[in-house]
N, C-alpha and C. Protein backbone atom coordinates (compact mmCIF):
# COMPACT_ATOMS: atom_id res chain seq x y z
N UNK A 1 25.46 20.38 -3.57
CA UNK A 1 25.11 20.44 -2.17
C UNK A 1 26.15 19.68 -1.36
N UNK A 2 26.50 20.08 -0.20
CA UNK A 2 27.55 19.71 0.66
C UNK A 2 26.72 18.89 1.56
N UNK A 3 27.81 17.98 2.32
CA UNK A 3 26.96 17.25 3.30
C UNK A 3 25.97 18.10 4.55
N UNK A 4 26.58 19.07 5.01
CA UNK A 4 26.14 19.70 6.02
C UNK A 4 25.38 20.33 5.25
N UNK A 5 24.63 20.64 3.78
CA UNK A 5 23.74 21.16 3.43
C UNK A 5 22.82 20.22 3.43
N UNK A 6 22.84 19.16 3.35
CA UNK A 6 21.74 18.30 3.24
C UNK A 6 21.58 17.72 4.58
N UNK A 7 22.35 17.60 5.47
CA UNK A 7 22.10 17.50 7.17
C UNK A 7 20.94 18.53 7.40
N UNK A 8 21.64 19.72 7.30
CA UNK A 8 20.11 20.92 7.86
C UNK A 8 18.74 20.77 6.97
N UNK A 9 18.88 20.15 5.81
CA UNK A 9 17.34 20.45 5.19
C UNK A 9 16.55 19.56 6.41
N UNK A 10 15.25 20.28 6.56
CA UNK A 10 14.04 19.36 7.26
C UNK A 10 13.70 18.07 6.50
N UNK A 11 13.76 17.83 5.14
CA UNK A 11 13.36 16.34 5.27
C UNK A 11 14.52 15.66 5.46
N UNK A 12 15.72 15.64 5.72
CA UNK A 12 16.43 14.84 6.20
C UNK A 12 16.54 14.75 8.02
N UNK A 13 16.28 15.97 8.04
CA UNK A 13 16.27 15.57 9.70
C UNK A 13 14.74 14.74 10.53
N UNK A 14 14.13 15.35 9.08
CA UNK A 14 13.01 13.92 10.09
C UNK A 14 13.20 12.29 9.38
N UNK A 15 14.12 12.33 8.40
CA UNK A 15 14.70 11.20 7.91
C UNK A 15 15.26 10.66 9.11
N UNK A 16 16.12 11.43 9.82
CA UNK A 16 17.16 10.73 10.73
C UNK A 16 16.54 10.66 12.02
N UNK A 17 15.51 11.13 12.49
CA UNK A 17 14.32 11.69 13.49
C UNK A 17 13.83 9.81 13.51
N UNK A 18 13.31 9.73 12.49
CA UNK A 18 12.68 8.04 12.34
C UNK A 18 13.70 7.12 12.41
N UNK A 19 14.81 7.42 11.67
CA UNK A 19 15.40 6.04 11.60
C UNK A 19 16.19 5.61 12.91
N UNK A 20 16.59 7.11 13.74
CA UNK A 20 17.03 7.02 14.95
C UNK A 20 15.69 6.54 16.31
N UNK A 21 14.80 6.46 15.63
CA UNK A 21 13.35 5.94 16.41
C UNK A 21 13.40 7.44 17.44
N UNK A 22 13.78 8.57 17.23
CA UNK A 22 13.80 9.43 18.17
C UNK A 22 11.94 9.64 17.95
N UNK A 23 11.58 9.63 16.39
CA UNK A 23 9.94 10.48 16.31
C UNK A 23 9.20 9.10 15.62
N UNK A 24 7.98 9.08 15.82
CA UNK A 24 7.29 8.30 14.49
C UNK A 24 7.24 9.27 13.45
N UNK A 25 7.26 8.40 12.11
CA UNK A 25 7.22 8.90 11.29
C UNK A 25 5.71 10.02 10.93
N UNK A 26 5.56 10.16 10.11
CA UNK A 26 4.42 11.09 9.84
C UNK A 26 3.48 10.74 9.19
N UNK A 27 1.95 10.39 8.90
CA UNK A 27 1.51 9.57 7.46
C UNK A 27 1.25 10.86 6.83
N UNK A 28 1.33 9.83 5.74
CA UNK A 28 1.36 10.60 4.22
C UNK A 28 0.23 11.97 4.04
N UNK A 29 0.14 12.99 3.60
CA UNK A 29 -0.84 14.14 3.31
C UNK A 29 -2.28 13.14 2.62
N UNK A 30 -1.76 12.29 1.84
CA UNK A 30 -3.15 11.61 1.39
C UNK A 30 -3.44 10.73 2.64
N UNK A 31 -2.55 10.16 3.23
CA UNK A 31 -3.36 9.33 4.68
C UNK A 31 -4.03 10.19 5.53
N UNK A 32 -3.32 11.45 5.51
CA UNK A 32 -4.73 12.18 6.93
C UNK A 32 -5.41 12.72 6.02
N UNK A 33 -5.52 13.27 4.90
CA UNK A 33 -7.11 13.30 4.42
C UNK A 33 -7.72 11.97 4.22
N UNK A 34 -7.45 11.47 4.34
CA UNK A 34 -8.81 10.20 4.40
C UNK A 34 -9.25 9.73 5.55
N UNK A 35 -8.50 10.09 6.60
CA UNK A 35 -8.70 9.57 7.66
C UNK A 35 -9.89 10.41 8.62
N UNK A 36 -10.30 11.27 7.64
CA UNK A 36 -11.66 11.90 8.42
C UNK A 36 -12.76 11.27 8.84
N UNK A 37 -14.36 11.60 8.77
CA UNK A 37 -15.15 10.88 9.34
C UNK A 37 -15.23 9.87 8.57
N UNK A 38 -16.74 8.92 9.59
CA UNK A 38 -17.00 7.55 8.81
C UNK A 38 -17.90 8.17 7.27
N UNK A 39 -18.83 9.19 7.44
CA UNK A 39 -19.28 9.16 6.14
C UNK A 39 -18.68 9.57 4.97
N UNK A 40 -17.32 9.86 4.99
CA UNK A 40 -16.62 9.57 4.13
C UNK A 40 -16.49 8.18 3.44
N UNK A 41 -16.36 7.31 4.64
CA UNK A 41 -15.39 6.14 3.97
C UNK A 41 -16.48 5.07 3.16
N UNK A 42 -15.61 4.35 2.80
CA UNK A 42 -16.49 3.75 1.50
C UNK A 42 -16.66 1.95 1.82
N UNK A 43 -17.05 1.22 1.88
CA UNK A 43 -17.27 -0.01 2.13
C UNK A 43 -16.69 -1.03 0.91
N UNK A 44 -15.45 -1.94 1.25
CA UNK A 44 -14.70 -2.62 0.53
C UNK A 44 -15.89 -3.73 -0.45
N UNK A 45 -15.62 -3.41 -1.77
CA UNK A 45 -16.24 -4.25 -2.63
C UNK A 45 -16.08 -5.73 -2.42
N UNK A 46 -16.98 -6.49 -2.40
CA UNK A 46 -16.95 -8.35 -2.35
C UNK A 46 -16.71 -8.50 -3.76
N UNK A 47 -15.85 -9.70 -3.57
CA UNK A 47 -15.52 -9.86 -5.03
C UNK A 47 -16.42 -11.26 -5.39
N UNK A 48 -16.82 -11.16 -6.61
CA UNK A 48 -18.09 -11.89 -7.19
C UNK A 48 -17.52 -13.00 -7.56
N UNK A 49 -17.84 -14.45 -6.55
CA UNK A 49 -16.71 -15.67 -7.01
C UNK A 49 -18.01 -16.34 -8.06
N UNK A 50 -16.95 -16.47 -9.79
CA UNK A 50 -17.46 -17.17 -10.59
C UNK A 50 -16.53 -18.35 -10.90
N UNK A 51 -18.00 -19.22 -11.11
CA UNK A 51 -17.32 -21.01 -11.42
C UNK A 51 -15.90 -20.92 -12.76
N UNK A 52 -15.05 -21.32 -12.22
CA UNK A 52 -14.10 -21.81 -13.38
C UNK A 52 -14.24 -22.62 -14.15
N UNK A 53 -14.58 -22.51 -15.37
CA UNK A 53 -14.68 -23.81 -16.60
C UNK A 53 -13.56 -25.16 -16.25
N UNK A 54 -14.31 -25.89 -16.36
CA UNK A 54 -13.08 -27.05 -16.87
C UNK A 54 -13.41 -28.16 -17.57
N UNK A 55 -12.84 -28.37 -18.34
CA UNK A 55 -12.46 -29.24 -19.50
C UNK A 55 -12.47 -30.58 -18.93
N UNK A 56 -13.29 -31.90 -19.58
CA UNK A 56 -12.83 -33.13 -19.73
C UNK A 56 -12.52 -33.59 -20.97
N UNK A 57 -11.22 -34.32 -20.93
CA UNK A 57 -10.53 -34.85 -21.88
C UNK A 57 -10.95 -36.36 -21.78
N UNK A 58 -11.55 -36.25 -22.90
CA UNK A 58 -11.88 -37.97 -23.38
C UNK A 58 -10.87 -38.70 -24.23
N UNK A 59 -10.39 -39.69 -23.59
CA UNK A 59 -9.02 -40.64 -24.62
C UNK A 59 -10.14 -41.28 -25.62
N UNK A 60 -9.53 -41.66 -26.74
CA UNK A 60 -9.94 -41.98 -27.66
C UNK A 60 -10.26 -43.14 -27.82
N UNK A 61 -11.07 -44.49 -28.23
CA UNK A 61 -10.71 -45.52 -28.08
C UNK A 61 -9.49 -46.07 -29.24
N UNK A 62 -8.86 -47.21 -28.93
CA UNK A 62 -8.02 -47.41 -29.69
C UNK A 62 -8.53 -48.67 -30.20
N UNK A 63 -7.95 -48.52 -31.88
CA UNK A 63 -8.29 -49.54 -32.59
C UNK A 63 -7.42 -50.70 -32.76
């Protein structure tokens, strides 16, 4: 491929579309399907805070 072949492909010109800030970019095919209604969306899991063990170290007595 020559340069001017890869100038005309469309994903480079919306490559240069963004980086020249001429367009916003586009989101991703998986970002606008999700971005449909609310009963789609799903409610972020709480994460279950459990106690961390910890250890006491007993010195020994010395003889």
């Amino acid at each position: 491929m020559t340069t001017e072949d890869i100038r005309n492909t469309k994903a480079y010109k919306e490559y240069y579309a963004c980086a020249t800030r001429e367009a916003a970019p586009k989101p991703k095919a998986s970002a606008r399907k999700n971005k449909g209604g609310s009963a789609s969306s799903t409610t972020p899991s709480t994460p279950i805070a459990t106690p961390t063990p910890t250890t006491n170290v007993v010195a020994a007595p010395r003889l």
